[in-house]
C-alpha atoms as a PDB file:
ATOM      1  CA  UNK A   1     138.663 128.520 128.453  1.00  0.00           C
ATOM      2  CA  UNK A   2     139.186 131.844 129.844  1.00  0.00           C
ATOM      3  CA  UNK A   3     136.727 134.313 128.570  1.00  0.00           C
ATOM      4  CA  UNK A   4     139.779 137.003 127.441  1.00  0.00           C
ATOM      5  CA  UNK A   5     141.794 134.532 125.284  1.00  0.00           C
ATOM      6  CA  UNK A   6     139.220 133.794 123.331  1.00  0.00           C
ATOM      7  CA  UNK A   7     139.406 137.734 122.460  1.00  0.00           C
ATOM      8  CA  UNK A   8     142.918 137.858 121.422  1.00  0.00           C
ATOM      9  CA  UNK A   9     143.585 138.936 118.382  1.00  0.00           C
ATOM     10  CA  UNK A  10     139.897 140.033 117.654  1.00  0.00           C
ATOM     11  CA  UNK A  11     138.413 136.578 117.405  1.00  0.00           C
ATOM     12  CA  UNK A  12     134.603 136.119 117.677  1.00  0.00           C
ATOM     13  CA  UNK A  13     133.588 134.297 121.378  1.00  0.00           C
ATOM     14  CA  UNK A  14     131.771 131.515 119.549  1.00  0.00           C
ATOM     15  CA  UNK A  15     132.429 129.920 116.267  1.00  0.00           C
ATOM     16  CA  UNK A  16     128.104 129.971 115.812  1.00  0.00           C
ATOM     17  CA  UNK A  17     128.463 133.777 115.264  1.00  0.00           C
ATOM     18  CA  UNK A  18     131.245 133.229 112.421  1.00  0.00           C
ATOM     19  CA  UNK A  19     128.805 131.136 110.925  1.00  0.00           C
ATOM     20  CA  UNK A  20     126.157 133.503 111.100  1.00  0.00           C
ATOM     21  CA  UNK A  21     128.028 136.078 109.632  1.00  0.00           C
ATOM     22  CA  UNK A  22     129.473 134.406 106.718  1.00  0.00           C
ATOM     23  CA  UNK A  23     125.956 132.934 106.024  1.00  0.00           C
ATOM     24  CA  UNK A  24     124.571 136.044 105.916  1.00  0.00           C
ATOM     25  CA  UNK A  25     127.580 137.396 103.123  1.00  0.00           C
ATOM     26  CA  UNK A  26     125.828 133.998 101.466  1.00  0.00           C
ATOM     27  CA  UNK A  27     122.891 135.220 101.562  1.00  0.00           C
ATOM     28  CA  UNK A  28     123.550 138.617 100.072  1.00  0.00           C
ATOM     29  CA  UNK A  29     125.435 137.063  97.334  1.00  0.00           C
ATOM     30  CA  UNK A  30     121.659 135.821  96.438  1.00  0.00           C
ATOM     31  CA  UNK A  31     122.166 132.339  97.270  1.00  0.00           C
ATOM     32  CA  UNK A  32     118.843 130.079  97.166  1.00  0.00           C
ATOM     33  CA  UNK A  33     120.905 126.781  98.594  1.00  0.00           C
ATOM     34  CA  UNK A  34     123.448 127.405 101.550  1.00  0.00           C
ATOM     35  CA  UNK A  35     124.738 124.278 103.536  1.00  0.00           C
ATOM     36  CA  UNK A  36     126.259 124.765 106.402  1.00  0.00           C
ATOM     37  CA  UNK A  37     129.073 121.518 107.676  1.00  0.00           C
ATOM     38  CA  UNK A  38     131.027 121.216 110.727  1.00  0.00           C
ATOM     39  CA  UNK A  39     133.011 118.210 111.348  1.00  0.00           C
ATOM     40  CA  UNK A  40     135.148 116.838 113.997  1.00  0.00           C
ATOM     41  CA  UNK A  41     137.751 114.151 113.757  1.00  0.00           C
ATOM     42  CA  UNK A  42     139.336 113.111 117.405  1.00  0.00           C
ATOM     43  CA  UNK A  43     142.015 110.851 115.579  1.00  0.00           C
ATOM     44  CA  UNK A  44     143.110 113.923 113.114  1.00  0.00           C
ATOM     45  CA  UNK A  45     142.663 116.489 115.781  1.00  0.00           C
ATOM     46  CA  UNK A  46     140.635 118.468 113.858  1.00  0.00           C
ATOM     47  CA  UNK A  47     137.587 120.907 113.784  1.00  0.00           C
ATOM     48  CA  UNK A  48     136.405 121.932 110.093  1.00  0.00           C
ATOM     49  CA  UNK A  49     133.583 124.187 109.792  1.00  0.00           C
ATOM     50  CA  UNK A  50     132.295 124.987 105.649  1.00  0.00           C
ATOM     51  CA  UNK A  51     129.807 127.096 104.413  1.00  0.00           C
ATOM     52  CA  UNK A  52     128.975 126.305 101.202  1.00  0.00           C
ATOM     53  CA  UNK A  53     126.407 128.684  98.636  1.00  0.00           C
ATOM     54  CA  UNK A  54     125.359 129.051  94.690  1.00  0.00           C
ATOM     55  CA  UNK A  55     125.460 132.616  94.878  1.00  0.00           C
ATOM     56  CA  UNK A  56     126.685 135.006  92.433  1.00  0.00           C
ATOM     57  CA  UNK A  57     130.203 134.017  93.606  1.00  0.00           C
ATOM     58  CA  UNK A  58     133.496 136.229  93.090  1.00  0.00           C
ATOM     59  CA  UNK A  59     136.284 136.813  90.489  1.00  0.00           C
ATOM     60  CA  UNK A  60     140.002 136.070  92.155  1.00  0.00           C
ATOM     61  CA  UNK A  61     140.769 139.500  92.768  1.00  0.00           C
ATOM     62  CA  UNK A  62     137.383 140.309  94.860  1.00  0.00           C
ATOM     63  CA  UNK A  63     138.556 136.973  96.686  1.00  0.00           C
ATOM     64  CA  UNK A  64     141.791 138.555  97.794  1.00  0.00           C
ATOM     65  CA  UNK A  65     140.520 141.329  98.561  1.00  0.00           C
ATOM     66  CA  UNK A  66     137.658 139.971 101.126  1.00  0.00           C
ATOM     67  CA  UNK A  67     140.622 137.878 102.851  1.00  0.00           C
ATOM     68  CA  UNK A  68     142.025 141.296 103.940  1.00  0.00           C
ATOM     69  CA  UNK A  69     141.187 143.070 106.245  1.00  0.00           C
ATOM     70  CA  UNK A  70     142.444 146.255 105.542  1.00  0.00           C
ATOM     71  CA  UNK A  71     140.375 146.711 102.440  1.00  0.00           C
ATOM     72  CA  UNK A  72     138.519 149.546 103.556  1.00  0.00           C
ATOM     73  CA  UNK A  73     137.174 151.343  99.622  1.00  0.00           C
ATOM     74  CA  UNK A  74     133.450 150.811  99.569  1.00  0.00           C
ATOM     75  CA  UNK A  75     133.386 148.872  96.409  1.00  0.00           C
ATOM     76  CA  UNK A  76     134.791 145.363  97.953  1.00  0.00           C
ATOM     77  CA  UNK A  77     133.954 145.574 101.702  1.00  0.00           C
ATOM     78  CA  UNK A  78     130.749 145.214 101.068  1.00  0.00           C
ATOM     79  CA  UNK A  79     131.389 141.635 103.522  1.00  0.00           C
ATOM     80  CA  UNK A  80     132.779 143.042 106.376  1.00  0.00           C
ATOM     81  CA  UNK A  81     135.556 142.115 108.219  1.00  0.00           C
ATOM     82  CA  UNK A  82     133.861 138.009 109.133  1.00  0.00           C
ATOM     83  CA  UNK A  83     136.157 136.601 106.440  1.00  0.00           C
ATOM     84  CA  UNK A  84     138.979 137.755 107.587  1.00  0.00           C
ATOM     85  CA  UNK A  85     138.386 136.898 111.522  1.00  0.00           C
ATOM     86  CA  UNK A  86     137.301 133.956 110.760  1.00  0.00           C
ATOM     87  CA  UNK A  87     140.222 132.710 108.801  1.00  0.00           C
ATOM     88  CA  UNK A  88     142.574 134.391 111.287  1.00  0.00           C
ATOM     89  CA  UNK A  89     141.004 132.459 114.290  1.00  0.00           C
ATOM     90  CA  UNK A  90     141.441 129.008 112.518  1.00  0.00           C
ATOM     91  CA  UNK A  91     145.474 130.027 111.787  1.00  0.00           C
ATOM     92  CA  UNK A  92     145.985 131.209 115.431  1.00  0.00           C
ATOM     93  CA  UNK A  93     144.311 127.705 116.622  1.00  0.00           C
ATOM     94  CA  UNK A  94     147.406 125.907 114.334  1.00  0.00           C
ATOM     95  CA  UNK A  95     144.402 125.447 111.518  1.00  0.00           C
ATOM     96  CA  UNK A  96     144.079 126.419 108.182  1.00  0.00           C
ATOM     97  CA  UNK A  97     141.086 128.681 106.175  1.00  0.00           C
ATOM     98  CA  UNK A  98     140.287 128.296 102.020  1.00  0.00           C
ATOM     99  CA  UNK A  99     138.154 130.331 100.287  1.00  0.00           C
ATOM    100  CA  UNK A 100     137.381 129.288  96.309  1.00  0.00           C
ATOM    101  CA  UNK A 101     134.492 131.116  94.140  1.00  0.00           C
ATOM    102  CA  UNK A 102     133.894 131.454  90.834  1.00  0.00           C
ATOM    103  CA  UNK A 103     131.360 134.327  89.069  1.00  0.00           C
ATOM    104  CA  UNK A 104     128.281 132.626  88.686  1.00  0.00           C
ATOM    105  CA  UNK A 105     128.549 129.383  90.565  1.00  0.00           C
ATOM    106  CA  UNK A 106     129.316 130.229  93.926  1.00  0.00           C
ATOM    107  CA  UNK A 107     131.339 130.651  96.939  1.00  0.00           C
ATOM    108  CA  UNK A 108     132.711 127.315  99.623  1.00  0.00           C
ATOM    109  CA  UNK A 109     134.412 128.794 102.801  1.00  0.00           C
ATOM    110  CA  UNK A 110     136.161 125.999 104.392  1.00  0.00           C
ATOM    111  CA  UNK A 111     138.375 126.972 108.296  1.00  0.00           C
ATOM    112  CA  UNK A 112     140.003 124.057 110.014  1.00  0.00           C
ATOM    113  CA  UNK A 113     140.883 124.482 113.331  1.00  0.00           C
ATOM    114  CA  UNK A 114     143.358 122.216 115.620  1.00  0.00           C
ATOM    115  CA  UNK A 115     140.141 120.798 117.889  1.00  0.00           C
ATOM    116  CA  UNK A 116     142.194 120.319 121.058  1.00  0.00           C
ATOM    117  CA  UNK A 117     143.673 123.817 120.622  1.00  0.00           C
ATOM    118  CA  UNK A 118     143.175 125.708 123.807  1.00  0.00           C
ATOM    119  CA  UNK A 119     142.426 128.741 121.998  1.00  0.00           C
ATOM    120  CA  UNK A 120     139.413 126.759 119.576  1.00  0.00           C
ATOM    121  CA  UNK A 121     136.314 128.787 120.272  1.00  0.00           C
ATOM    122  CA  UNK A 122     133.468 126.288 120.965  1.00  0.00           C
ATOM    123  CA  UNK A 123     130.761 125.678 118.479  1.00  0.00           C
ATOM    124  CA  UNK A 124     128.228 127.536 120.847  1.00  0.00           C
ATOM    125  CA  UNK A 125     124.968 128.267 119.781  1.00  0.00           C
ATOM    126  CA  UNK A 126     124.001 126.634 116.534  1.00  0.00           C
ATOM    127  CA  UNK A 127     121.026 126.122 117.461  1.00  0.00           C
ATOM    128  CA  UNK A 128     120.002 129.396 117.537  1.00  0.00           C
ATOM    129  CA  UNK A 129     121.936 130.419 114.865  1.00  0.00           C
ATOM    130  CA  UNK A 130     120.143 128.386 112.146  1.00  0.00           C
ATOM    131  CA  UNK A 131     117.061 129.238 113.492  1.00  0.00           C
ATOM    132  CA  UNK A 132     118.036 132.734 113.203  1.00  0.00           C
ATOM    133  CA  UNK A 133     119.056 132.010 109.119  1.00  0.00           C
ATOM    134  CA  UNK A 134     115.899 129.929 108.363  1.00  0.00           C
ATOM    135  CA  UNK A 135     113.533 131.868 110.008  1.00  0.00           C
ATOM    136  CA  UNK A 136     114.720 135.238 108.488  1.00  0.00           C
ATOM    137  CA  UNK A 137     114.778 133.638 104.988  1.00  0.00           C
ATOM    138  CA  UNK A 138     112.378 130.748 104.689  1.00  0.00           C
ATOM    139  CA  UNK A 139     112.213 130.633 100.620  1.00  0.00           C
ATOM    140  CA  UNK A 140     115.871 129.470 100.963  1.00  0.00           C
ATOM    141  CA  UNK A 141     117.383 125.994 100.996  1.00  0.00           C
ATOM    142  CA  UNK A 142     119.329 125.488 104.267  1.00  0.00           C
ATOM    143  CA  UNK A 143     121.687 122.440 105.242  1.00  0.00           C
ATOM    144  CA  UNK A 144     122.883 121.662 108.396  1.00  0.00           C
ATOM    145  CA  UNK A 145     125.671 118.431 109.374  1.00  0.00           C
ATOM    146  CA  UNK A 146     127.283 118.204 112.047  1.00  0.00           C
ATOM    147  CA  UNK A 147     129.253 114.935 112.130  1.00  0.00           C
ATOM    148  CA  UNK A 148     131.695 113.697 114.982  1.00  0.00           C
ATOM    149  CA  UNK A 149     133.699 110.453 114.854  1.00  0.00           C
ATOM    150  CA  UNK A 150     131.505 108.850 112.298  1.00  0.00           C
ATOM    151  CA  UNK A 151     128.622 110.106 114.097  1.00  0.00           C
ATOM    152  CA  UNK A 152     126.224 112.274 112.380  1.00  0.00           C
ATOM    153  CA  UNK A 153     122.850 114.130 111.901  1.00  0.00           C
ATOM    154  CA  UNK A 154     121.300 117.027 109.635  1.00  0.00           C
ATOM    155  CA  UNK A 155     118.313 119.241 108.995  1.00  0.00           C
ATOM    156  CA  UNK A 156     117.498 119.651 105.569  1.00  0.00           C
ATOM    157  CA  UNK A 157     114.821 122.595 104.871  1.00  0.00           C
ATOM    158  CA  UNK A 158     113.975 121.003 101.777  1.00  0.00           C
ATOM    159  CA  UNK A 159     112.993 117.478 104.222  1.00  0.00           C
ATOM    160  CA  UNK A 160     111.194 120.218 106.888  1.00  0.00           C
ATOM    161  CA  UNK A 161     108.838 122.169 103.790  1.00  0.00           C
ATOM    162  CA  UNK A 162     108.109 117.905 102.784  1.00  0.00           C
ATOM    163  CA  UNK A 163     106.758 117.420 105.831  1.00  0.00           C
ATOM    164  CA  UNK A 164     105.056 120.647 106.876  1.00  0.00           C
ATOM    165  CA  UNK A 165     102.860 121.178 103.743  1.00  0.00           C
ATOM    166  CA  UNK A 166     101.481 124.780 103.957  1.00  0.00           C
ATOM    167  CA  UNK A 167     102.887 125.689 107.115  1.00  0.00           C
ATOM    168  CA  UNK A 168     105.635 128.595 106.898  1.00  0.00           C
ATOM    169  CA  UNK A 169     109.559 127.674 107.850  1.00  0.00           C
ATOM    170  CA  UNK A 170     108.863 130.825 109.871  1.00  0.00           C
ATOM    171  CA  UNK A 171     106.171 130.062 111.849  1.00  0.00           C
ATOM    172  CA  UNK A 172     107.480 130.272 115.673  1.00  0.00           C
ATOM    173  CA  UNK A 173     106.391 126.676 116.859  1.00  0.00           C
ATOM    174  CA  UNK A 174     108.572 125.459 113.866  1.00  0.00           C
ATOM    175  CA  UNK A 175     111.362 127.847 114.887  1.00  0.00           C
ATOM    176  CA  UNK A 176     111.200 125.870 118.321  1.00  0.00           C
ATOM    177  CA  UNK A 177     111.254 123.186 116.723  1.00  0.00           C
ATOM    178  CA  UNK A 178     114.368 123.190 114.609  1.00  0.00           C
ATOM    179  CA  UNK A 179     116.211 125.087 118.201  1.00  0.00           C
ATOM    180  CA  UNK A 180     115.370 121.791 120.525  1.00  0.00           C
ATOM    181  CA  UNK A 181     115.756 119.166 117.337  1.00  0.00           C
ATOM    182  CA  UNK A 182     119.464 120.621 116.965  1.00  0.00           C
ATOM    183  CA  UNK A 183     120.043 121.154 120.429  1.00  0.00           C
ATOM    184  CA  UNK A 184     118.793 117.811 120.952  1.00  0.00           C
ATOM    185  CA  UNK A 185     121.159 116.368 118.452  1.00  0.00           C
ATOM    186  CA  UNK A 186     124.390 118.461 119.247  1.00  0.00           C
ATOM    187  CA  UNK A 187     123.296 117.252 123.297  1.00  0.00           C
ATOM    188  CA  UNK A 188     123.587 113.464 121.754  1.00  0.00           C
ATOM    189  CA  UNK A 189     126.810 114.201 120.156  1.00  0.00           C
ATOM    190  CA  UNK A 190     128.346 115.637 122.981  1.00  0.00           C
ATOM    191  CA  UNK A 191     127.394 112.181 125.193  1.00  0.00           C
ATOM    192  CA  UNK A 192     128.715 110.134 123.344  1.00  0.00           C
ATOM    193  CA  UNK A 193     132.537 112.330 123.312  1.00  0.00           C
ATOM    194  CA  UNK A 194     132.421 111.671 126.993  1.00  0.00           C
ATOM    195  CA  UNK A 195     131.584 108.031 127.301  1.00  0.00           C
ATOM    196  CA  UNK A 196     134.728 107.504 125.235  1.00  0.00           C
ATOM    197  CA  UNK A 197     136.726 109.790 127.186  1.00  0.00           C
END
């Protein structure tokens, strides 16, 4: 990948920052349970990242307007413009982006991206980026899958508070933690792409 194509068009570099983003319009929408998925399917060429929250969610014509980006009154771009880069990188990689919310019961995000597409940002850094979420916000409930060919792992929050007892989501040695255990993981899932290959 060249750095500047990746650019084009006003794309983000790495799809870990769209993430972070639209987690964060989650979490403003006062969600207590976000899950975060990204899947990968060689066979169907495809790269599907969803972010899925039970916050206060959004009548149809707030929806429409967050998928523009030329909604500028204060009232309804109170996301930003991550919505609409976000589903305008996963159409210029030959992909597809869905938003559906309802008032009251929440919001699922859902960009597919063509996963050989030269232009595909790469995942980057996770990682970081749900240490970032959970460490800023550790009364919520955070999911995150990534699965690849039938291959698969998670952290669960929920699973992490089990185990820690008293100690804080937020404490830095768990912070560390949850960086090398995903790192760790997304390092397993990236051996085993090129023993196939």
């Amino acid at each position: 990948h060249s750095g500047a194509s990746a650019w084009e068009g006003g794309s983000v570099k790495e799809i870990s920052l769209h993430i972070l983003d639209l987690a964060q319009n989650s979490i403003r929408a006062g969600a207590k349970n976000i899950v975060i998925r990204v899947l990968e399917d060689s066979a169907a060429d495809t790269f599907v990242v969803s972010i899925a929250d039970d916050g206060c969610g959004m009548a149809p014509e707030m929806v429409k307007a967050v998928q523009s980006p030329f909604v500028t009154t204060r009232t309804t771009r109170k996301v930003g413009l991550g919505i609409p880069l976000f589903a305008a990188g996963c159409e210029n990689c030959e992909g597809s982006f869905r938003l559906e919310s309802e008032p009251g019961r929440g919001t699922r995000l859902t960009g597919t991206y063509r996963r050989t597409h030269i232009d595909r940002p790469p995942l980057g850094g996770i990682a970081d980026t749900v240490a970032i979420l959970i460490s800023a916000n550790p009364a919520l409930h955070f999911r995150y899958e990534h699965k690849r060919d039938g291959r698969a792992y998670a952290l669960d929050t929920e699973e992490l508070r089990r185990i820690l007892g008293e100690i804080p989501l937020n404490a830095p040695e768990i912070t560390a933690f949850i960086i090398e255990f995903i790192n760790s993981n997304e390092a397993e899932l990236e051996s085993m792409e090129v023993q196939k290959s």
